[in-house]
Protein backbone atom coordinates (compact mmCIF):
# COMPACT_ATOMS: atom_id res chain seq x y z
CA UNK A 1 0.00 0.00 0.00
CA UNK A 2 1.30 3.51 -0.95
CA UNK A 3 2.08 6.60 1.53
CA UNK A 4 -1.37 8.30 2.64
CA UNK A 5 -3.45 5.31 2.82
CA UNK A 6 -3.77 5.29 -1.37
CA UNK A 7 -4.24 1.75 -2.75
CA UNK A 8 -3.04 1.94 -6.25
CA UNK A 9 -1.50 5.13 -7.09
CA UNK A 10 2.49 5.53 -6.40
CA UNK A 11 3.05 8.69 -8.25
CA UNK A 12 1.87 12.28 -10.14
CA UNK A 13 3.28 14.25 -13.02
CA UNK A 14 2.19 18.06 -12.89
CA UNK A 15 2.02 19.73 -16.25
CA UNK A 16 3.56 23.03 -15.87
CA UNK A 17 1.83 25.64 -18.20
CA UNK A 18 -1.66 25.66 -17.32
CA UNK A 19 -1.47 23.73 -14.02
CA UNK A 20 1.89 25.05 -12.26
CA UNK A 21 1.63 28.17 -14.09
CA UNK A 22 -0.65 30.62 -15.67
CA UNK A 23 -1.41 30.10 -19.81
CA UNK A 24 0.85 32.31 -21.64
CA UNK A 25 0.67 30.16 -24.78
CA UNK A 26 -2.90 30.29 -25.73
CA UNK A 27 -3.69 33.88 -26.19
CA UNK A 28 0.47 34.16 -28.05
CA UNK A 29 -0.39 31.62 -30.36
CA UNK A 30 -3.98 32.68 -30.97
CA UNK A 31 -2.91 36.59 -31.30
CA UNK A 32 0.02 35.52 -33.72
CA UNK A 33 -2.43 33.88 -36.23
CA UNK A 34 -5.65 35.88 -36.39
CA UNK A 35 -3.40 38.99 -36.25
CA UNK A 36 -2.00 37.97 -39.36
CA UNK A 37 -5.38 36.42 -41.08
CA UNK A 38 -6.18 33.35 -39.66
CA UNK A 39 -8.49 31.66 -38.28
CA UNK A 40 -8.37 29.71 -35.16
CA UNK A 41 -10.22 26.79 -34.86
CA UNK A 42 -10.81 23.85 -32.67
CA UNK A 43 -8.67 21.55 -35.17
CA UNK A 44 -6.14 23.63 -34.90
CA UNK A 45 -5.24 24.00 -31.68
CA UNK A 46 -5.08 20.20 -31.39
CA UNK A 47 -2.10 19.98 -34.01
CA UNK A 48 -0.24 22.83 -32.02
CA UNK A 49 -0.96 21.91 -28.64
CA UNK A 50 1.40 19.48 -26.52
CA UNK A 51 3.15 18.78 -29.92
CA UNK A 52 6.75 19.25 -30.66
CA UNK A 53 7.68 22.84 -31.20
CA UNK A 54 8.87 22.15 -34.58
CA UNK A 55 5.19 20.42 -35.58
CA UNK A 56 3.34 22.89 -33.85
CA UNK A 57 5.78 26.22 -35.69
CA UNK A 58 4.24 24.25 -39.09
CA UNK A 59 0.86 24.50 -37.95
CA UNK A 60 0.88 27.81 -37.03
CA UNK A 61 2.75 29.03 -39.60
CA UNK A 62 0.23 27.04 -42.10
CA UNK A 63 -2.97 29.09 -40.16
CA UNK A 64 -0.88 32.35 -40.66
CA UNK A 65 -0.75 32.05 -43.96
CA UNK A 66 3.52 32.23 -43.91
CA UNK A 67 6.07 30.56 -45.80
CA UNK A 68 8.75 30.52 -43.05
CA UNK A 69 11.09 28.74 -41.88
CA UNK A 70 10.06 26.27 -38.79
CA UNK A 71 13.33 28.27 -37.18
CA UNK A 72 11.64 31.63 -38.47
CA UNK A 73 8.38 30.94 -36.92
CA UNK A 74 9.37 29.98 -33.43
CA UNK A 75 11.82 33.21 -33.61
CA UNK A 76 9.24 35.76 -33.75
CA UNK A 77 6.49 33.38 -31.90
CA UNK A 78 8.81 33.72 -29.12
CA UNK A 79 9.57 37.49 -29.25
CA UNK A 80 6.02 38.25 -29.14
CA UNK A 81 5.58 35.86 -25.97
CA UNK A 82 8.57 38.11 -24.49
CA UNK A 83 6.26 41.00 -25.05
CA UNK A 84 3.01 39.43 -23.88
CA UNK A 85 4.88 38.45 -20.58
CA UNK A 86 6.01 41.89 -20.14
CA UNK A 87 2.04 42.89 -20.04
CA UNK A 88 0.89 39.63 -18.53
CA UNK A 89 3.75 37.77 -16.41
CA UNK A 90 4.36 33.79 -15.91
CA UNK A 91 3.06 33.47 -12.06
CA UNK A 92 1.78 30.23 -10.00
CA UNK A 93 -1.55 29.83 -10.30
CA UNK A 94 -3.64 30.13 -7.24
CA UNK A 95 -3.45 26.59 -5.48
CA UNK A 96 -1.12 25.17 -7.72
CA UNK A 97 2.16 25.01 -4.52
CA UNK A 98 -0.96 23.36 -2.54
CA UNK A 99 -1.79 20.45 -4.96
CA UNK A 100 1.88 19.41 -5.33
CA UNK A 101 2.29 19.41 -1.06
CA UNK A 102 -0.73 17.69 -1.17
CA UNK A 103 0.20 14.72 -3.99
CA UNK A 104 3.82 14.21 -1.78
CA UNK A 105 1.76 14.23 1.44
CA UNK A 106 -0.57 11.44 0.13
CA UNK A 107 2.87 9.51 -0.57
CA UNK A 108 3.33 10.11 -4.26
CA UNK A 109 6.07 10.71 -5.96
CA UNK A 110 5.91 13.90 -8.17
CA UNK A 111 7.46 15.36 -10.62
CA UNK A 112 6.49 18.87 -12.92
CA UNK A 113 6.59 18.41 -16.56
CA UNK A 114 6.25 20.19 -20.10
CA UNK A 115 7.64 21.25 -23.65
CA UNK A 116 10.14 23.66 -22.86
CA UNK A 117 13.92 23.43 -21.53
CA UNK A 118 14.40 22.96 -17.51
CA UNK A 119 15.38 26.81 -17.70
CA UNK A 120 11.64 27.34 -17.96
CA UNK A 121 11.10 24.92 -14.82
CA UNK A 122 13.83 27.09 -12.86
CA UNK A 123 12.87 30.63 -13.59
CA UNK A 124 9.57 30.27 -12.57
CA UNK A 125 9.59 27.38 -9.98
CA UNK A 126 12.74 27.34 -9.24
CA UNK A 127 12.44 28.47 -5.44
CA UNK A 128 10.03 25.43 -5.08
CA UNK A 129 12.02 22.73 -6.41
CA UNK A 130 12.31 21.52 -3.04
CA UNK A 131 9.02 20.48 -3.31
CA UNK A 132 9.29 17.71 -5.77
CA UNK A 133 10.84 14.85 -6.22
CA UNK A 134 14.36 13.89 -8.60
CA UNK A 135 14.49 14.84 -11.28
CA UNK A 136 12.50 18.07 -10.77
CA UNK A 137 11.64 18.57 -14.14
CA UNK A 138 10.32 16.58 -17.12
CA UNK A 139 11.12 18.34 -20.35
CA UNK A 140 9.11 16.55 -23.27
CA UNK A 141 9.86 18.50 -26.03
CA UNK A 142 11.65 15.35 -27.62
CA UNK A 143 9.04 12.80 -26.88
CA UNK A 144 5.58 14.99 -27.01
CA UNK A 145 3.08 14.46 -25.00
CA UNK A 146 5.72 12.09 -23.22
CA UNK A 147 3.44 10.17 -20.59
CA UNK A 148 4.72 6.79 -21.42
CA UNK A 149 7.99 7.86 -21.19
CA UNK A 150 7.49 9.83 -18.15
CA UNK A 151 5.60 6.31 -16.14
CA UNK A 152 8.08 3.54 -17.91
CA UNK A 153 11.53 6.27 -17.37
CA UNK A 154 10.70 8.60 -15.13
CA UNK A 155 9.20 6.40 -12.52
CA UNK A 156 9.38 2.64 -13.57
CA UNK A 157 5.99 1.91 -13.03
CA UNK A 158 2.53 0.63 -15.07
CA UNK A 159 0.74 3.18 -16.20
CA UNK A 160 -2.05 2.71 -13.96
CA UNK A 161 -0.17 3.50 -11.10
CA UNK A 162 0.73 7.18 -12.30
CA UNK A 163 -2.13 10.17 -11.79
CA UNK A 164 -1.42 12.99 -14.43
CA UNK A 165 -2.87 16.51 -14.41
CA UNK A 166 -2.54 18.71 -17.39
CA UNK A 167 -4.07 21.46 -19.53
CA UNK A 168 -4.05 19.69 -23.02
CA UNK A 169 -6.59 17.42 -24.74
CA UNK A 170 -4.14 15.44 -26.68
CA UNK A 171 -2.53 14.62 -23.62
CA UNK A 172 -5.89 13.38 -22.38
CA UNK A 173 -6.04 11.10 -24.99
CA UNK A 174 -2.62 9.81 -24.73
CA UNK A 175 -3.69 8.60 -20.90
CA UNK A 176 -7.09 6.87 -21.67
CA UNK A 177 -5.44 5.07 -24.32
CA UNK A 178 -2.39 3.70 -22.25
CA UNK A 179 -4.70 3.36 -19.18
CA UNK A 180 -3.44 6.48 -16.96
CA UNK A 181 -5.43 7.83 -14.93
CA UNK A 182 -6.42 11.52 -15.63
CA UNK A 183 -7.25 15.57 -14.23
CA UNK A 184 -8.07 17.59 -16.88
CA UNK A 185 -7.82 21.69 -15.78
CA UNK A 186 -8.15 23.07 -19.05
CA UNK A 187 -7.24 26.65 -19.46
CA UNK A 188 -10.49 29.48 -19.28
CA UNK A 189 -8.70 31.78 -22.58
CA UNK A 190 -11.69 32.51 -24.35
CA UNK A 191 -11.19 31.44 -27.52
CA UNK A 192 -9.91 27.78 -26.48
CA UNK A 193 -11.24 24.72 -27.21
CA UNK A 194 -10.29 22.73 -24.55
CA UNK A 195 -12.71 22.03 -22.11
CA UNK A 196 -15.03 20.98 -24.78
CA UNK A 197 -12.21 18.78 -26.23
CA UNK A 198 -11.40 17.07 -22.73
CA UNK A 199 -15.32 16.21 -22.79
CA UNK A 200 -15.22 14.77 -25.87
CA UNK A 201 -11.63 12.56 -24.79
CA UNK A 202 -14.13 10.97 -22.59
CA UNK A 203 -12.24 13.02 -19.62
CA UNK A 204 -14.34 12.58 -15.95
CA UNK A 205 -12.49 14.75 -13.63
CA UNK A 206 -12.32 18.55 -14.73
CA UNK A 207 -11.19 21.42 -12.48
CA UNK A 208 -11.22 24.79 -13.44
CA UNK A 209 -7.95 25.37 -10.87
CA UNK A 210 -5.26 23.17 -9.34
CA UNK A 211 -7.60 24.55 -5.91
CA UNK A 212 -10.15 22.22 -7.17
CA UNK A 213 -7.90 19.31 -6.50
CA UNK A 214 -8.41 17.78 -3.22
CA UNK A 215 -7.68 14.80 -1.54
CA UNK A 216 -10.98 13.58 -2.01
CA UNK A 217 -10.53 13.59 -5.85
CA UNK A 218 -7.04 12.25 -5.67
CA UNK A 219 -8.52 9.52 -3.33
CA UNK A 220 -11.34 8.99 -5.83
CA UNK A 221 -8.89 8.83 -8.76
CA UNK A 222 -7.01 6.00 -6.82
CA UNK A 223 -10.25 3.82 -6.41
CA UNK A 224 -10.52 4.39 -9.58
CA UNK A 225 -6.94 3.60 -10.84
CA UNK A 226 -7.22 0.04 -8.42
CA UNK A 227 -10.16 -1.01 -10.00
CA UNK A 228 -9.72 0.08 -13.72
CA UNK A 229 -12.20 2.37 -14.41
CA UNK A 230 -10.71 5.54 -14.49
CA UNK A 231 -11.69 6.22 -18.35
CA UNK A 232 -15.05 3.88 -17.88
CA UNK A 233 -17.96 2.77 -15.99
């Protein structure tokens, strides 16, 4: 039996933007295509979201309507996220410090995870490494969206045995179809698709903050994950 009375569960992975952290990708990526004549739509966002940077620089320069360079696109995507964070700063979202003391306290191993380099990880949550476990960080960029790897390298375990929380749809997806069992806290950006997505994914536990976590869900998600019906029944 795990730490914290849990019966199946032995560990969590914490998406970073979106769960950790506020969304500063969504309203970038969305700005940088209808600004230049596109049009965002649900389809899109699921072939830029939790993909490799280079897929997701094709999509958006496809929506845009430019014939850049993959290392073109992602230059000037990422110099007008430096000027949306100067307006709109990366900062921990309410609860988010919480839900991570709470997933160690109930004896679960935890790591934070997500596309970008560990610099990301360090400038932001840097001061609270201390509250995770080695290594710290999961970047994903090579391996998007990276759960198996994450529950066969990161921890050594079956996939049942690792509770994820993240932002993205397509990650959703990924963990009903190798079994892992899933909190969806899609982002609220207005012109996102993702809630509705996560519904369709067949997605059962949706928060609209990492607050919304409690041990009574994470307790609930372990009954689940134990009897193998986190994504039925």
């Amino acid at each position: 039996m795990a730490g914290g009375g849990l019966t199946q569960l032995r560990a969590a992975a914490v998406n970073i933007d979106g769960v950790m952290l506020n969304d500063t990708f969504s309203p970038v990526i969305h700005h940088f295509i209808v600004s230049r004549g596109g049009v965002y739509t649900a389809e899109l966002e699921r072939r830029i979201f939790s993909q490799r940077q280079a897929e997701a620089a094709r999509a958006i320069a496809e929506a845009a309507g430019l014939a850049w360079s993959t290392e073109k696109v992602l230059e000037e995507y990422f110099r007008e996220r430096a000027a949306y964070l100067e307006r709109h700063p990366v900062r921990i979202l309410d609860g988010a410090l919480a839900l991570v003391g709470l997933l160690r306290s109930l004896g679960l191993r935890t790591v934070c995870y997500g596309g970008l380099e560990r610099a990301h990880f360090d400038a932001a949550l840097g001061e609270h490494a201390g509250l995770f476990d080695d290594p710290g960080y999961v970047c994903t960029d090579a391996y998007r969206p990276g759960l198996r790897e994450i529950v066969t390298e990161t921890f050594g375990l079956r996939p049942g045995q690792v509770l994820v929380i993240d932002d993205v749809a397509r990650v959703a997806e990924t963990a009903r179809g190798l079994g892992v069992p899933f909190i969806g806290n899609p982002s609220d950006f207005a012109y996102g698709f993702q809630r509705a997505a996560m519904r369709e994914a067949g997605v059962r536990h949706l928060v609209r903050s990492p607050a919304g976590i409690g041990e009574e869900l994470v307790r609930t998600l372990d009954a689940e994950a134990a009897a193998g019906t986190c994504w039925t029944g």
